[in-house]
C-alpha atoms as a PDB file:
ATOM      1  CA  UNK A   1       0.000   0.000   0.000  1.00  0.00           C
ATOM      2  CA  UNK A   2       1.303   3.131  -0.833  1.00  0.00           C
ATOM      3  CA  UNK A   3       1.718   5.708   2.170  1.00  0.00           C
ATOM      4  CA  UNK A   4       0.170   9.239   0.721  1.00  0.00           C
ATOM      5  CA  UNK A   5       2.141  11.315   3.210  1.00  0.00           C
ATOM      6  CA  UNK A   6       5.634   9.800   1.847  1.00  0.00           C
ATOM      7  CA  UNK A   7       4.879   9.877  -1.534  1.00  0.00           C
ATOM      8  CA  UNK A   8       3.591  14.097  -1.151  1.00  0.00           C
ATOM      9  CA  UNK A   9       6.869  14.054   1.058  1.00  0.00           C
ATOM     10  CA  UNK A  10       8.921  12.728  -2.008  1.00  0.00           C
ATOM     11  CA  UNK A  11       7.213  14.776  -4.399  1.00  0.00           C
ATOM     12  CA  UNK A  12       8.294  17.804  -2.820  1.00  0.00           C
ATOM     13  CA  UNK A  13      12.005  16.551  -2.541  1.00  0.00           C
ATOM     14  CA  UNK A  14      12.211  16.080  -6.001  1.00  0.00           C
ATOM     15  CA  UNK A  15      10.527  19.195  -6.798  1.00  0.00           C
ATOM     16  CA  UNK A  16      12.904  21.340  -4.701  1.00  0.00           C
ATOM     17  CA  UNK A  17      15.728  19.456  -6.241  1.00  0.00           C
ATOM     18  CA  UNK A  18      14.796  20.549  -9.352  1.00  0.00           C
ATOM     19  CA  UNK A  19      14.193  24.108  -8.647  1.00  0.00           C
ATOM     20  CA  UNK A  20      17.927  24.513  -6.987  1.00  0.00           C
ATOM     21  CA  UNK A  21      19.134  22.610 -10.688  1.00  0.00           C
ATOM     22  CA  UNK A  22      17.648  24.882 -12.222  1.00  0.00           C
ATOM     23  CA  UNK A  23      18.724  28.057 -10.652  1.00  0.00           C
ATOM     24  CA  UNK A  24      21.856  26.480 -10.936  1.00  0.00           C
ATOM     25  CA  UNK A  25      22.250  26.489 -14.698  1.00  0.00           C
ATOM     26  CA  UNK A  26      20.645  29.413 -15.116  1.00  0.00           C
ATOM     27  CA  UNK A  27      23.005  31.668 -13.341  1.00  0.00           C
ATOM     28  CA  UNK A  28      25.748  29.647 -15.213  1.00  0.00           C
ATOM     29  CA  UNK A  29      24.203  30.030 -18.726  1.00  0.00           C
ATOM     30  CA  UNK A  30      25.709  33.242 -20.863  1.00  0.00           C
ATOM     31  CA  UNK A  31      24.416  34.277 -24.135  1.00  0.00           C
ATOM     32  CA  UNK A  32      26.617  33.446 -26.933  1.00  0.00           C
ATOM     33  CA  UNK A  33      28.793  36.689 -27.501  1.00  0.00           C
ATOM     34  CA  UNK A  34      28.030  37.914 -24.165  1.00  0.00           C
ATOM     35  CA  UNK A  35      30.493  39.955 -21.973  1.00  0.00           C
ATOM     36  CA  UNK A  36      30.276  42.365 -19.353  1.00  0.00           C
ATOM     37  CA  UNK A  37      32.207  44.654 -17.576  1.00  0.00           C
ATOM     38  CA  UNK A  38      34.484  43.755 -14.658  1.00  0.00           C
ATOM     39  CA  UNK A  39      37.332  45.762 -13.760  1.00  0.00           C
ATOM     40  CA  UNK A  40      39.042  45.536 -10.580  1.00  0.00           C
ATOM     41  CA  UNK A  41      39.529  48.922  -7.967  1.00  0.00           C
ATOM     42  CA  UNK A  42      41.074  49.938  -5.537  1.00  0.00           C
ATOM     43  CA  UNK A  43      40.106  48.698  -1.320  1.00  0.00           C
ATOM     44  CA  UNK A  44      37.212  46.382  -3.778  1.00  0.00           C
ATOM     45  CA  UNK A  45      36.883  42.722  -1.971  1.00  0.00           C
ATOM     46  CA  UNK A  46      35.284  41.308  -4.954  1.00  0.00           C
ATOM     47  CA  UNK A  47      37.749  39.047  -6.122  1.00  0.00           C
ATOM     48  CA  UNK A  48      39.011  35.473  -5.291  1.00  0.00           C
ATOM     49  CA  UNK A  49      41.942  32.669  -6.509  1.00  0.00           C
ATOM     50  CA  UNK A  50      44.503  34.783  -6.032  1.00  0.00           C
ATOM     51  CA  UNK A  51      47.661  33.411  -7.599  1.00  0.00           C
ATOM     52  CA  UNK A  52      45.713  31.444 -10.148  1.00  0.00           C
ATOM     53  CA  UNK A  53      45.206  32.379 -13.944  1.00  0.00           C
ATOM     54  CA  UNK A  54      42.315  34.396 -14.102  1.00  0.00           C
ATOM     55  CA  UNK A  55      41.716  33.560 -17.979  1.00  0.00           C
ATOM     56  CA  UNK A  56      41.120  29.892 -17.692  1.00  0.00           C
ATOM     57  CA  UNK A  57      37.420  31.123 -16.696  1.00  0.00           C
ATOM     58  CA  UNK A  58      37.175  34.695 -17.310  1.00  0.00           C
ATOM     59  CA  UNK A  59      37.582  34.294 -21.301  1.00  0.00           C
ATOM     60  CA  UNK A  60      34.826  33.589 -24.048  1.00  0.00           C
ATOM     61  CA  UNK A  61      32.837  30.973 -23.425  1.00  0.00           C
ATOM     62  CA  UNK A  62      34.063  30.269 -19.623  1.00  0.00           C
ATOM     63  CA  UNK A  63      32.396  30.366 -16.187  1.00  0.00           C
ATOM     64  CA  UNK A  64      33.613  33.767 -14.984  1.00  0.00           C
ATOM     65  CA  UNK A  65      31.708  37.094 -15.323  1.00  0.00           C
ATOM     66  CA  UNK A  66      33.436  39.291 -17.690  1.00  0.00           C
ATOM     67  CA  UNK A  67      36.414  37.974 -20.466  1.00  0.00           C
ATOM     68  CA  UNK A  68      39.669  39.612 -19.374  1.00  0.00           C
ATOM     69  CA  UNK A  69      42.492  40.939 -21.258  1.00  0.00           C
ATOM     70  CA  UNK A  70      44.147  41.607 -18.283  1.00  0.00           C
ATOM     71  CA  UNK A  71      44.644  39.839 -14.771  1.00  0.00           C
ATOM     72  CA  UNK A  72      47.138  38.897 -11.955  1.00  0.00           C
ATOM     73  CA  UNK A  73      48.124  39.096  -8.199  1.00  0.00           C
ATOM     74  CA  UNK A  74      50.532  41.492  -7.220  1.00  0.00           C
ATOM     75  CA  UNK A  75      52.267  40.099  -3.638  1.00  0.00           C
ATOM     76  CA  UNK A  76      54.976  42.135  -0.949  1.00  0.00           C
ATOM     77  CA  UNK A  77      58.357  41.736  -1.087  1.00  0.00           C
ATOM     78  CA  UNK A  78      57.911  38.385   1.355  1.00  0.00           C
ATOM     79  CA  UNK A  79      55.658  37.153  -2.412  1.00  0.00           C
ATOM     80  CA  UNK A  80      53.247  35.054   0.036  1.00  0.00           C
ATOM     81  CA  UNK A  81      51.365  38.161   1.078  1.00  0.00           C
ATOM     82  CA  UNK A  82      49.244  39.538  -1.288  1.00  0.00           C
ATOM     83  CA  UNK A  83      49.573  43.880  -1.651  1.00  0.00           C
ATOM     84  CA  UNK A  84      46.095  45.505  -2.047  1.00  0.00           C
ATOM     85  CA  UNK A  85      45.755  48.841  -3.750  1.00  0.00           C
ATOM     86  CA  UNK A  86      48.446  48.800  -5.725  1.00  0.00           C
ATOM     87  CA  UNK A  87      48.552  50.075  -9.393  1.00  0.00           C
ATOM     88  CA  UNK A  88      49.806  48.355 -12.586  1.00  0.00           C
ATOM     89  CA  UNK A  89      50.408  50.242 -15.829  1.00  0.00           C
ATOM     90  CA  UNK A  90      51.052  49.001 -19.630  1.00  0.00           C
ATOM     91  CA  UNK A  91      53.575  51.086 -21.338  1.00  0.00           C
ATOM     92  CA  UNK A  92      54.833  50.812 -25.217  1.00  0.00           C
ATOM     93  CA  UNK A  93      58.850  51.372 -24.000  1.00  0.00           C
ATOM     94  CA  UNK A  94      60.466  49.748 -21.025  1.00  0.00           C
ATOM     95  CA  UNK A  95      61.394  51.262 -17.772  1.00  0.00           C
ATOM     96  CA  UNK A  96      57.587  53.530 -17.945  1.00  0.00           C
ATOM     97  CA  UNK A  97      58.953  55.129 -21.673  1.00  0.00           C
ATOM     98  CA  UNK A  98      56.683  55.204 -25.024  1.00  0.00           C
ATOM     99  CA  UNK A  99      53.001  55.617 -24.804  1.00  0.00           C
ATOM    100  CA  UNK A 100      50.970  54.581 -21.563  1.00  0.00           C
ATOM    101  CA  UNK A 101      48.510  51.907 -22.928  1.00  0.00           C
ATOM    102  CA  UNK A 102      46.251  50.780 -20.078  1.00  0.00           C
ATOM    103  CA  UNK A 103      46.633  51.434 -16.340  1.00  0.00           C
ATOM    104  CA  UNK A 104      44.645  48.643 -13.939  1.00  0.00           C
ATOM    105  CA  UNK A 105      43.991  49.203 -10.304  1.00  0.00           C
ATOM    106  CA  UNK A 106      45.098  46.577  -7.491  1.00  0.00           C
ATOM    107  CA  UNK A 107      42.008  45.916  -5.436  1.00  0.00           C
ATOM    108  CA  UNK A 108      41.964  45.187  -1.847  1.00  0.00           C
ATOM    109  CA  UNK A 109      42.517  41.046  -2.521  1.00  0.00           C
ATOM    110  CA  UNK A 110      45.962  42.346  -4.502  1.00  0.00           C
ATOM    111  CA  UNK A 111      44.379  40.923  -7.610  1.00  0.00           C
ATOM    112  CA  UNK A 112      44.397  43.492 -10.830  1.00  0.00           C
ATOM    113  CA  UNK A 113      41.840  42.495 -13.561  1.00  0.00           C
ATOM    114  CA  UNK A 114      40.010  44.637 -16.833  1.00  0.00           C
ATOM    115  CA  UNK A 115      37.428  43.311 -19.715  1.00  0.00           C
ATOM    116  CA  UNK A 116      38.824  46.957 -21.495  1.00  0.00           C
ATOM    117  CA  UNK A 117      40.253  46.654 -24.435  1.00  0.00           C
ATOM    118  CA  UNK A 118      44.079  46.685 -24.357  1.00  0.00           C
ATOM    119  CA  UNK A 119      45.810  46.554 -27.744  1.00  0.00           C
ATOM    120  CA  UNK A 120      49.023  44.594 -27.039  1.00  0.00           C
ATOM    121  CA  UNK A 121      50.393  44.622 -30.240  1.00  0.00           C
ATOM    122  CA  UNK A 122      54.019  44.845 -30.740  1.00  0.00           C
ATOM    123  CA  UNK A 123      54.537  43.942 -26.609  1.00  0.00           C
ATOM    124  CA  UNK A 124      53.880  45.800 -23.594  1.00  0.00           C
ATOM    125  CA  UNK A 125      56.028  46.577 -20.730  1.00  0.00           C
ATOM    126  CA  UNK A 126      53.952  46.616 -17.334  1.00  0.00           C
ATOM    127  CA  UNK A 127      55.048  48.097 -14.290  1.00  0.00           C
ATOM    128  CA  UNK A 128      53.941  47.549 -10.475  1.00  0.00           C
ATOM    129  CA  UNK A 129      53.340  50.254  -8.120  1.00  0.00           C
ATOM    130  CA  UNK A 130      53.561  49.966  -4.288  1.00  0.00           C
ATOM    131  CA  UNK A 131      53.923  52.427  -1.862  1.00  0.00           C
ATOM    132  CA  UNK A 132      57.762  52.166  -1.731  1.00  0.00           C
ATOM    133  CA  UNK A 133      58.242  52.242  -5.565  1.00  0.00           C
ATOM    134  CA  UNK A 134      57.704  51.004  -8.931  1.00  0.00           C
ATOM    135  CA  UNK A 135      59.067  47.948 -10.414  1.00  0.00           C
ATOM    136  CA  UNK A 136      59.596  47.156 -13.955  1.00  0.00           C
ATOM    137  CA  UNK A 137      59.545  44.348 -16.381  1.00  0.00           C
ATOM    138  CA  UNK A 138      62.222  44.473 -18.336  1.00  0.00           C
ATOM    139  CA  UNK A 139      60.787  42.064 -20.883  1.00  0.00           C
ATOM    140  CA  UNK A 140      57.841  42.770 -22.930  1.00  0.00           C
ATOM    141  CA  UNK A 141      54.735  40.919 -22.781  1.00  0.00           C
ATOM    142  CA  UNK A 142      51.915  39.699 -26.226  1.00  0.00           C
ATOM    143  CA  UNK A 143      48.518  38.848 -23.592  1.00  0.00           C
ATOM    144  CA  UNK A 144      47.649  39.784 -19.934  1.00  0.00           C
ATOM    145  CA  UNK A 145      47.426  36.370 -18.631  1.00  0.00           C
ATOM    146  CA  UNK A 146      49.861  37.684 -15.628  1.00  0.00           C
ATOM    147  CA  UNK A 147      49.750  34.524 -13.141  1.00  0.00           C
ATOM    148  CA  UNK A 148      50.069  31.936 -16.429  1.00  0.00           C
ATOM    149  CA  UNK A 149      53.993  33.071 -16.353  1.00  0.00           C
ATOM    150  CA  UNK A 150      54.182  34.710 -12.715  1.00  0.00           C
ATOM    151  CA  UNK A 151      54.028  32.270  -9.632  1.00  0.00           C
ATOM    152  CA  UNK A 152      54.603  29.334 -12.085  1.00  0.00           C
ATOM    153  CA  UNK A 153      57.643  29.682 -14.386  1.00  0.00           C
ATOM    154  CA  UNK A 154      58.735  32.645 -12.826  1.00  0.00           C
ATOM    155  CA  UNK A 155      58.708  34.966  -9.951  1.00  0.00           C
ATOM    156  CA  UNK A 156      55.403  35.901  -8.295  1.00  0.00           C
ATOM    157  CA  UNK A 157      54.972  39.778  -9.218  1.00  0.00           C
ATOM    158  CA  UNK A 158      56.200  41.877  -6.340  1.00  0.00           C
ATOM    159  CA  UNK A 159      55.946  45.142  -4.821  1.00  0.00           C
ATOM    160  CA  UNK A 160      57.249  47.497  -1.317  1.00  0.00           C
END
């Protein structure tokens, strides 16, 4: 015999199981060709995965809101901690010469991410901005996948 109380009981599991699925994909689903704005700033708490490559989900087609053309963690000199509210800035000549191409603020995680348009063509040198200086790269860079290179093959970027 069939108990009416479990099966209005079961009924109601699976029902709220499928609600929560389908909230679920929902606020994963993007429109094809869809992007929106995300741009870091400084003392903002928004961000997360510091260290990590920010592209592997904030690009077309991935999980993250907004596709960035340019994202990293900028650490102190110990390169565990990271700095908030720092500044990074994309120059055409090494050492902060040529034209200034993009400048990104550090938010208060230490990460540094834009969806602007950057034109990277022909390299960019980037510096980092503390309170106790700026540091340069001295080679130039073709994308603004910062942590791909930095933390991995090379050193974390730094600042005082």
């Amino acid at each position: 015999m069939i108990n009416m109380h479990d099966m209005k009981l079961n009924n109601c599991i699976i029902l709220a199981l499928s609600v929560v699925a389908m909230l679920m994909i929902s606020a994963c689903e993007k429109e094809e060709g869809e992007n929106e704005t995300n741009i870091s700033t400084y003392n903002s708490d928004e961000s997360h995965k510091s260290g990590e490559n920010c592209m592997t989900c904030h690009t077309s087609g991935g999980p993250g809101e907004g596709w960035f053309t340019a994202a990293g963690t900028v650490y102190n000199s110990d390169q565990t901690t990271p700095y908030p509210n720092a500044t990074i800035r994309l120059y055409t000549g090494n050492g902060g010469t040529g034209d200034l191409r993009g400048t990104i603020e550090v938010d208060g995680r230490g990460n540094f991410y834009t969806t602007e348009s950057i034109d990277f063509s022909g390299g960019l040198y980037v510096s980092a901005e503390g309170d106790g200086g700026t540091k340069y790269m001295i080679a130039p860079i073709s994308n603004g996948q910062c942590n791909s290179c930095h933390g991995t093959s090379t050193d974390r970027i730094w600042v005082q």
